[in-house]
C-alpha atoms as a PDB file:
ATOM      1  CA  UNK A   1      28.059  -6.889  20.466  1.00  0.00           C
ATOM      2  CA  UNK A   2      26.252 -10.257  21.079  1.00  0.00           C
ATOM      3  CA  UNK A   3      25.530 -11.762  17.729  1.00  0.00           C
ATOM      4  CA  UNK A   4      21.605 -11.495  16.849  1.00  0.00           C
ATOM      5  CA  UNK A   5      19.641 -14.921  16.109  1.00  0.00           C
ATOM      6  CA  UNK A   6      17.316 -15.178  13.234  1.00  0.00           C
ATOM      7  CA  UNK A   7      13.968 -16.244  14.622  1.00  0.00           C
ATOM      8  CA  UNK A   8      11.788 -15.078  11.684  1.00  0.00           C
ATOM      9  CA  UNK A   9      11.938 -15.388   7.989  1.00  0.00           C
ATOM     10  CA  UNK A  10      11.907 -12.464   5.963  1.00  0.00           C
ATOM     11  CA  UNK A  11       9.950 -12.125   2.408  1.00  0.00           C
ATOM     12  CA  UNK A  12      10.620  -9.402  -0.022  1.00  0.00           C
ATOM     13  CA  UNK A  13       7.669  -8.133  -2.247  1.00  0.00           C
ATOM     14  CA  UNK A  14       8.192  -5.919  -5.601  1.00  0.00           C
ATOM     15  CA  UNK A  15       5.112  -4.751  -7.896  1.00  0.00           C
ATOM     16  CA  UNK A  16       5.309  -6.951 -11.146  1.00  0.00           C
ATOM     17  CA  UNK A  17       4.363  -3.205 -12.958  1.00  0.00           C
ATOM     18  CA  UNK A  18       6.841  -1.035 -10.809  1.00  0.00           C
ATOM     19  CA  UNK A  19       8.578   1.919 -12.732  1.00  0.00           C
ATOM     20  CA  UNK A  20      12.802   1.654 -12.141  1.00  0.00           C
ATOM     21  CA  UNK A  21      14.769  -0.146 -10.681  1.00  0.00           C
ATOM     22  CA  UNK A  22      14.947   1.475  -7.152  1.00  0.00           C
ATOM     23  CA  UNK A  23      17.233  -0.073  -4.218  1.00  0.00           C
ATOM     24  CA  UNK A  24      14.806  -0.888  -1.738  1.00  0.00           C
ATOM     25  CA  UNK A  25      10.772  -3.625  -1.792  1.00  0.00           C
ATOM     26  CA  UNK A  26       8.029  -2.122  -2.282  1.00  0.00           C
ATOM     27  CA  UNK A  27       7.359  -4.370   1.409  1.00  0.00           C
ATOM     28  CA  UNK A  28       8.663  -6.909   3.814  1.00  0.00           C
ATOM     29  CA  UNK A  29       7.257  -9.913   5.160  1.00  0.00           C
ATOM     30  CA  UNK A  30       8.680 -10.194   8.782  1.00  0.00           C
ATOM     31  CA  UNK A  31       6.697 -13.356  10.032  1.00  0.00           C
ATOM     32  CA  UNK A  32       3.056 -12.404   9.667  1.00  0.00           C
ATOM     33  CA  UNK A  33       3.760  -8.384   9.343  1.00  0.00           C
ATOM     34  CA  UNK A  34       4.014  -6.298   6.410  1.00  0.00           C
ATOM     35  CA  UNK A  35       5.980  -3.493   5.993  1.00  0.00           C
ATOM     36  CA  UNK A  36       5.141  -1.479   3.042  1.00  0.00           C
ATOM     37  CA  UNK A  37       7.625   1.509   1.799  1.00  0.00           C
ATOM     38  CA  UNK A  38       6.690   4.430   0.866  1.00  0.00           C
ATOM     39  CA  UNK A  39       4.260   4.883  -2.104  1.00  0.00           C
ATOM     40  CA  UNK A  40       3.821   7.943  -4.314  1.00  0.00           C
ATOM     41  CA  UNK A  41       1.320   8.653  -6.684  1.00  0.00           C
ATOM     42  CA  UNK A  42       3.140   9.335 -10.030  1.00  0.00           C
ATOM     43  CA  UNK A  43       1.460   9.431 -13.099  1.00  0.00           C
ATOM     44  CA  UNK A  44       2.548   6.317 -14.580  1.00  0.00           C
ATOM     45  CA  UNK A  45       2.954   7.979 -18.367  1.00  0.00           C
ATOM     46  CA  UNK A  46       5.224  10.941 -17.347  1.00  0.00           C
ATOM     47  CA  UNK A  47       6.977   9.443 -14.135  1.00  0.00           C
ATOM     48  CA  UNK A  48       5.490  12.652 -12.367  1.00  0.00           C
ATOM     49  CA  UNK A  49       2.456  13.965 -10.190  1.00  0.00           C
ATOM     50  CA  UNK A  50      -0.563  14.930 -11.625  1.00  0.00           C
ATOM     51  CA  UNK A  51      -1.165  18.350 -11.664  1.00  0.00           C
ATOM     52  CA  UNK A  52      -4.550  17.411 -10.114  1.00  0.00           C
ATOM     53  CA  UNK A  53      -4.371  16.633  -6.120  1.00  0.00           C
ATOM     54  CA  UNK A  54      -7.163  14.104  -6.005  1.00  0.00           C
ATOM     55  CA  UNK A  55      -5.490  12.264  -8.846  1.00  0.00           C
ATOM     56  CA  UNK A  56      -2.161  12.057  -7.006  1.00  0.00           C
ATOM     57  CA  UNK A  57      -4.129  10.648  -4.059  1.00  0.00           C
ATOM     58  CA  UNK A  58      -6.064   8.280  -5.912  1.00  0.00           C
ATOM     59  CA  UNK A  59      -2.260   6.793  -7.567  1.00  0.00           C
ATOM     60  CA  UNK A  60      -0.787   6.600  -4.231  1.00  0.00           C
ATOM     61  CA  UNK A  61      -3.434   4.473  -2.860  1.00  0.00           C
ATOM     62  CA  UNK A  62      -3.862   2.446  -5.369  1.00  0.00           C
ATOM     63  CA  UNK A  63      -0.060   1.359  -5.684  1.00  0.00           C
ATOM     64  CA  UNK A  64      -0.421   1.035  -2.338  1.00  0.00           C
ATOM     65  CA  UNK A  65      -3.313  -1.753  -2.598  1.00  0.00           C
ATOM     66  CA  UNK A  66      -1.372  -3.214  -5.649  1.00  0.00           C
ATOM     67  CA  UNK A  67       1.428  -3.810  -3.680  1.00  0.00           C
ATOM     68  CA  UNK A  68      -1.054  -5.264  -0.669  1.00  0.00           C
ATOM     69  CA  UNK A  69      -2.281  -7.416  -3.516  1.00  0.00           C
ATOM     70  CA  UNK A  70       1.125  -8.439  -4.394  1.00  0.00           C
ATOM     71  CA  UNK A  71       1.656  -9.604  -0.685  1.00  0.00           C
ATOM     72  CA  UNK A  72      -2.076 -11.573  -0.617  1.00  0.00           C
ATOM     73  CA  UNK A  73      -2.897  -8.883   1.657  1.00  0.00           C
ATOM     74  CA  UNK A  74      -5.921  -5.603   1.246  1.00  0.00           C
ATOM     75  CA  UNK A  75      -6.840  -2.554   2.226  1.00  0.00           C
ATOM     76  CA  UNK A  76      -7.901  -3.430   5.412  1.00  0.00           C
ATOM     77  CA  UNK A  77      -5.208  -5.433   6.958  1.00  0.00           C
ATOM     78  CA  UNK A  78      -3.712  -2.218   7.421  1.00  0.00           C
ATOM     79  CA  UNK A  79      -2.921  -1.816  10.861  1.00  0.00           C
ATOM     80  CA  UNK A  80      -1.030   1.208  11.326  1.00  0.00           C
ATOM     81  CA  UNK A  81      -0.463   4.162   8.438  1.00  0.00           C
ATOM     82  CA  UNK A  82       2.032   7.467   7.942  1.00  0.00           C
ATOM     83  CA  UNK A  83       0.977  10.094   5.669  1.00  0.00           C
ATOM     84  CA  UNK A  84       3.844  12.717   4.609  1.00  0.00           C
ATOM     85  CA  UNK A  85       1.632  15.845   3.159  1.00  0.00           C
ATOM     86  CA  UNK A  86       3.906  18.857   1.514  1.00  0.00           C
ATOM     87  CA  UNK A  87       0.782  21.042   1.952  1.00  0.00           C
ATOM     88  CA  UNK A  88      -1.490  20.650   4.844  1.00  0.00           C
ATOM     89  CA  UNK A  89      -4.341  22.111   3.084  1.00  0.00           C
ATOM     90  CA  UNK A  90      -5.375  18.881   1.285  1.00  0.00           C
ATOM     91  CA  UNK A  91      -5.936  17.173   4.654  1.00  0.00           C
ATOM     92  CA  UNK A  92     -10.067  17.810   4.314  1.00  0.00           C
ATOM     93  CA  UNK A  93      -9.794  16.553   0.154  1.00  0.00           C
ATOM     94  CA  UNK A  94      -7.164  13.427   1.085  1.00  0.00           C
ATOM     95  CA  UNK A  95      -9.442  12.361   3.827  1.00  0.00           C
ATOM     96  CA  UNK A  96     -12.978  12.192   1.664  1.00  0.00           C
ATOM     97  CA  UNK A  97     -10.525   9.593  -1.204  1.00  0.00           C
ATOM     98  CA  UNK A  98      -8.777   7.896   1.528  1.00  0.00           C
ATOM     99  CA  UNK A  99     -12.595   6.873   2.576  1.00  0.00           C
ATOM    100  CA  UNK A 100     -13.570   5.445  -0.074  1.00  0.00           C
ATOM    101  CA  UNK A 101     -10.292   2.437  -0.178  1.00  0.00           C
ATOM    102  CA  UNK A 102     -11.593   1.087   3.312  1.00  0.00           C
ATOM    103  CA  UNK A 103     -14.440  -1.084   4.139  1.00  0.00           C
ATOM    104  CA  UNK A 104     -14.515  -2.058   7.593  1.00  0.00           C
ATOM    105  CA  UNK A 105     -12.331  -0.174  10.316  1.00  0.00           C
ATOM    106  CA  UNK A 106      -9.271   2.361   9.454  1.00  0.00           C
ATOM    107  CA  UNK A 107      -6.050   1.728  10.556  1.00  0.00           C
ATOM    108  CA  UNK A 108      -3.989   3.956  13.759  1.00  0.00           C
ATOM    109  CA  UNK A 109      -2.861   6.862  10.925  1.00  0.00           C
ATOM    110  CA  UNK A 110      -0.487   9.856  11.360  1.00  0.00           C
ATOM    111  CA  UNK A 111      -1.049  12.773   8.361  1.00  0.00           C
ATOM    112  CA  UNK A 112       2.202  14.859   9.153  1.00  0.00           C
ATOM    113  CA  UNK A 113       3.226  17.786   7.022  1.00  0.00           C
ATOM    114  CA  UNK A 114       6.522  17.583   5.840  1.00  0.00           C
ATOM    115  CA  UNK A 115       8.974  20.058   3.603  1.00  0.00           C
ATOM    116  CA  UNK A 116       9.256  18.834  -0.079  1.00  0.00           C
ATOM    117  CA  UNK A 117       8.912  15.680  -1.683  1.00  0.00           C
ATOM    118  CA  UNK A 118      10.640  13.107  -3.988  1.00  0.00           C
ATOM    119  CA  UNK A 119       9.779  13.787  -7.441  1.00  0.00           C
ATOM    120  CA  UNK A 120       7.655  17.246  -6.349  1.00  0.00           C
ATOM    121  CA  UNK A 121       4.434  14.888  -5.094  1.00  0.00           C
ATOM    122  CA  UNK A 122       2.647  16.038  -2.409  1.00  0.00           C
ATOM    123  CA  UNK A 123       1.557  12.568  -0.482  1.00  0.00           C
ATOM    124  CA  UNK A 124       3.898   9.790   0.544  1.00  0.00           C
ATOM    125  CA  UNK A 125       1.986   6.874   2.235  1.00  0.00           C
ATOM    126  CA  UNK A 126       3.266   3.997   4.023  1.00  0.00           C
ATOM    127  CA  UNK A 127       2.154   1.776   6.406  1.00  0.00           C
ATOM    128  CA  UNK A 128       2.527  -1.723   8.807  1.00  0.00           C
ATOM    129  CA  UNK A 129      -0.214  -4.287   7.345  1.00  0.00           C
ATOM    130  CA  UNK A 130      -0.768  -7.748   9.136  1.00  0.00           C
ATOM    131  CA  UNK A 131      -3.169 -10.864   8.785  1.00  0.00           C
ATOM    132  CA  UNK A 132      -6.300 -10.744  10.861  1.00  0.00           C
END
């Protein structure tokens, strides 16, 4: 296997209030792209999701924008999103929230149902952000 040459520098972003001390960033720099992990929306008191939907929703986007903040980066440098749903029948409610974070054009976005999630949430959102 040919070795691989390092053209672009790589920059590692963590929340300053993130919960644990999980093995992975919260994003990656990769020249001038942003990767962002995956983002849940746990109630920051119990470590859990709310019981209410909208709440959860509401979390996961905003840790999402605090960790676009982090990065210098907001809302709508997003260029591309993936939404992991456990139950498809909050696409109607997570679309009227998901709105309200976006001022100018929304990014390419896949909502895709999925079998359970981490911690019993039902959103996971990540997403590709990049300068304009």
């Amino acid at each position: 296997m040919p070795a691989r040459k390092k053209t672009q520098k790589r920059s590692y972003v963590i929340r300053p209030n993130r919960k644990g001390d999980w093995p992975f960033s919260d994003g990656v720099w990769v020249g001038s792209t942003f990767y962002l992990s995956g983002h849940l929306g746990l109630d920051p008191v119990t470590g859990k999701p709310p019981v209410e939907a909208d709440r959860e929703i509401r979390l996961m986007l905003d840790a999402m924008k605090a960790t676009l903040k982090t990065a210098g980066l907001e809302m709508n440098n997003l260029v591309s999103v993936q939404i992991f749903c456990a139950d498809v029948s909050l696409f109607s409610p997570f679309n009227t929230i998901y709105r309200e974070y976006f001022s100018k054009n929304f990014p390419a976005r896949a909502f895709i149902g999925s079998g359970p999630l981490l911690f019993g949430a039902r959103f996971e959102i990540q997403g590709i952000a990049s300068h304009d």
